[in-house]
N, C-alpha and C. Protein backbone atom coordinates (compact mmCIF):
# COMPACT_ATOMS: atom_id res chain seq x y z
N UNK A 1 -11.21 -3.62 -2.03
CA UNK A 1 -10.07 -3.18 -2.79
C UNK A 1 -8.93 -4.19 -2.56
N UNK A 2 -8.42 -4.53 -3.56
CA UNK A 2 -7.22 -5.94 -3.22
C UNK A 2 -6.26 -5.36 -4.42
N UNK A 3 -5.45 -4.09 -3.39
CA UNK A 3 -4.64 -3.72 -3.89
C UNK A 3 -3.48 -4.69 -3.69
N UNK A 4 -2.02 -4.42 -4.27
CA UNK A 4 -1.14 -5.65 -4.51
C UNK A 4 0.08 -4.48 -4.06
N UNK A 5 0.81 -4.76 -3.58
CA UNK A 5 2.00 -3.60 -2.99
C UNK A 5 3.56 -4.66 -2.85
N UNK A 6 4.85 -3.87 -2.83
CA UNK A 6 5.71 -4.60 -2.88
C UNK A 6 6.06 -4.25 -1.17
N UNK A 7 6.46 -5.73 -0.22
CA UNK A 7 6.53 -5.90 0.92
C UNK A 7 8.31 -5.35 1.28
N UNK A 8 8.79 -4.72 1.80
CA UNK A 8 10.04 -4.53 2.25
C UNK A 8 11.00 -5.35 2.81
N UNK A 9 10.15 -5.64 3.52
CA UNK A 9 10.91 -6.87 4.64
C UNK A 9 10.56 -8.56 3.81
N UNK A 10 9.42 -8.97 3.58
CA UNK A 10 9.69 -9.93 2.76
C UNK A 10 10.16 -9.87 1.71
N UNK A 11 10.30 -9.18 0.96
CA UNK A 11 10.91 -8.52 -0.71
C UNK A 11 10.04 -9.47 -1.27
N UNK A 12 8.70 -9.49 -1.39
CA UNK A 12 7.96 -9.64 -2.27
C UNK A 12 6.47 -8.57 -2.69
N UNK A 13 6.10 -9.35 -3.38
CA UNK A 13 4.74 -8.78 -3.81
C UNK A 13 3.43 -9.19 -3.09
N UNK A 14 2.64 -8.81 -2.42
CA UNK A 14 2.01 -9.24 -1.06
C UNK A 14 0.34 -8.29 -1.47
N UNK A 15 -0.89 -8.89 -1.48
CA UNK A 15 -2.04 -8.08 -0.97
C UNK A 15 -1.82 -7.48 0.12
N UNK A 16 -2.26 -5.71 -0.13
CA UNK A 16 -2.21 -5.18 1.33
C UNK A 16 -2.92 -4.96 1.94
N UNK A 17 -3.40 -5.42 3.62
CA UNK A 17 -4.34 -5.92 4.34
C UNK A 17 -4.70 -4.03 5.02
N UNK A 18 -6.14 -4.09 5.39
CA UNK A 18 -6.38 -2.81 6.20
C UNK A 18 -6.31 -1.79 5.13
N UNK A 19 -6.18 -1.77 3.43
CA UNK A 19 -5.59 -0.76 2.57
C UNK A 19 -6.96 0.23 2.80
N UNK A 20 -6.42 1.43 3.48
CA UNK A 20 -7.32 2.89 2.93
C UNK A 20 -6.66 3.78 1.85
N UNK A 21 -7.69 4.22 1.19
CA UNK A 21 -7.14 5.64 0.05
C UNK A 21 -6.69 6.52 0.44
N UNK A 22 -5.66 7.54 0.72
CA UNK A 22 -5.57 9.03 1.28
C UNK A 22 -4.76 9.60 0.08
N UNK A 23 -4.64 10.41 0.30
CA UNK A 23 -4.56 11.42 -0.39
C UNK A 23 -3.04 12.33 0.38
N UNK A 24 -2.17 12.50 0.01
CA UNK A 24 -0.92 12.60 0.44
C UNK A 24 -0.91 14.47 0.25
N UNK A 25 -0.04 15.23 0.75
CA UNK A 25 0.37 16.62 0.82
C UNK A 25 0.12 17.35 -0.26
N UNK A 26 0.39 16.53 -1.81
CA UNK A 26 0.83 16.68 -2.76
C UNK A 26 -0.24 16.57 -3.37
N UNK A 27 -1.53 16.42 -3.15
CA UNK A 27 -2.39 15.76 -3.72
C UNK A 27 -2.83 14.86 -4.75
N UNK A 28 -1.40 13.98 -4.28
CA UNK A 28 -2.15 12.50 -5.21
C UNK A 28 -2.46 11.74 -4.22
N UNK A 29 -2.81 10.13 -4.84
CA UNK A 29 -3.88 9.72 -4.11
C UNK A 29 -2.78 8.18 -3.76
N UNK A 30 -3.29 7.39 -2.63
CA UNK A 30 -1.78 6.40 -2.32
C UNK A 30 -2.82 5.58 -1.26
N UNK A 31 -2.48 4.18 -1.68
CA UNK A 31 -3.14 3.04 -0.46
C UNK A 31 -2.10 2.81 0.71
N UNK A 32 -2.51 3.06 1.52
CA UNK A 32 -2.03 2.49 2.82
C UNK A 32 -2.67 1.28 3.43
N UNK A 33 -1.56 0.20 4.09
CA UNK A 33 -1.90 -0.82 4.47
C UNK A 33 -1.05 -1.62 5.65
N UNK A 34 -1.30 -2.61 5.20
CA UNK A 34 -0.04 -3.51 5.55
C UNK A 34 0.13 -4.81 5.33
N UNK A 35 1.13 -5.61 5.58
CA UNK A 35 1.43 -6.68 4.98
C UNK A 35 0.67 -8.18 5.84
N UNK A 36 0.17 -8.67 5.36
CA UNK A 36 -0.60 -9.58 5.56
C UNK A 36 0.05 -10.95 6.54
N UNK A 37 1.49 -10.84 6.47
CA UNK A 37 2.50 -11.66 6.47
C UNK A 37 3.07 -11.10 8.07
N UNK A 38 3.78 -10.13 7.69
CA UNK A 38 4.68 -9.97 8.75
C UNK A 38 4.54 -8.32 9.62
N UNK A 39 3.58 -8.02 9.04
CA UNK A 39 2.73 -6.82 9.22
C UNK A 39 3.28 -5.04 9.38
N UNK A 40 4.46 -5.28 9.02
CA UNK A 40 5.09 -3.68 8.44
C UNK A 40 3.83 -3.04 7.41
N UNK A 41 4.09 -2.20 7.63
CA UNK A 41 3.23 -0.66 7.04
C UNK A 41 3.86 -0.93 5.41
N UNK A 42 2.48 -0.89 4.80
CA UNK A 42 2.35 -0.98 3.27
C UNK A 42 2.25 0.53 2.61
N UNK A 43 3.02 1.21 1.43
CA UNK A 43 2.46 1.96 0.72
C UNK A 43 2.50 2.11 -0.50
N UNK A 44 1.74 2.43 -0.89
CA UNK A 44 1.65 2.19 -3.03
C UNK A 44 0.95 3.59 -3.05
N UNK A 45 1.70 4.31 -4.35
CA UNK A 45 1.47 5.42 -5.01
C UNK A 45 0.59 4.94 -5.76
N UNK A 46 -0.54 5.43 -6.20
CA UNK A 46 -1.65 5.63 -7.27
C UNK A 46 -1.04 6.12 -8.37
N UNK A 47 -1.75 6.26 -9.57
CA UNK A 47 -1.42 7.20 -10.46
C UNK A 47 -2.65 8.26 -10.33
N UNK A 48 -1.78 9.37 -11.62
CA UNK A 48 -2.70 10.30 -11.95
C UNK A 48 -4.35 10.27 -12.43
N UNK A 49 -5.27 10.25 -11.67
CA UNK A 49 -6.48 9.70 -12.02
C UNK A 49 -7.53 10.78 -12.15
C-alpha cells in the first residue's frame, strides 16, 4: 500500500512508511503511519468505501 499523506512537521506530501488500515470509533476506515523523513505519526482519512 503506498499511501501518500500530508507530513506536519515537514509541510509536505510524503509516502507513509509502516501504513496499517484501522478502522477508527466511528467506523470509517484511516491509514496510519509515519513519515519516512522525520518520523512523526502519519494519518489519512479514507473515504466512504
Amino acid at each position: 500500500m503506498a499511501e501518500k499523506g500530508y507530513c506536519v512537521k515537514c509541510k509536505t506530501m510524503r509516502e507513509i512508511k509502516d501504513a496499517k488500515e484501522v478502522t477508527m470509533k466511528n467506523k470509517r476506515k484511516a491509514v496510519k503511519g509515519k513519515c519516512p523523513t522525520c518520523g512523526t505519526g502519519m494519518y489519512k482519512i479514507l473515504g466512504n468505501k
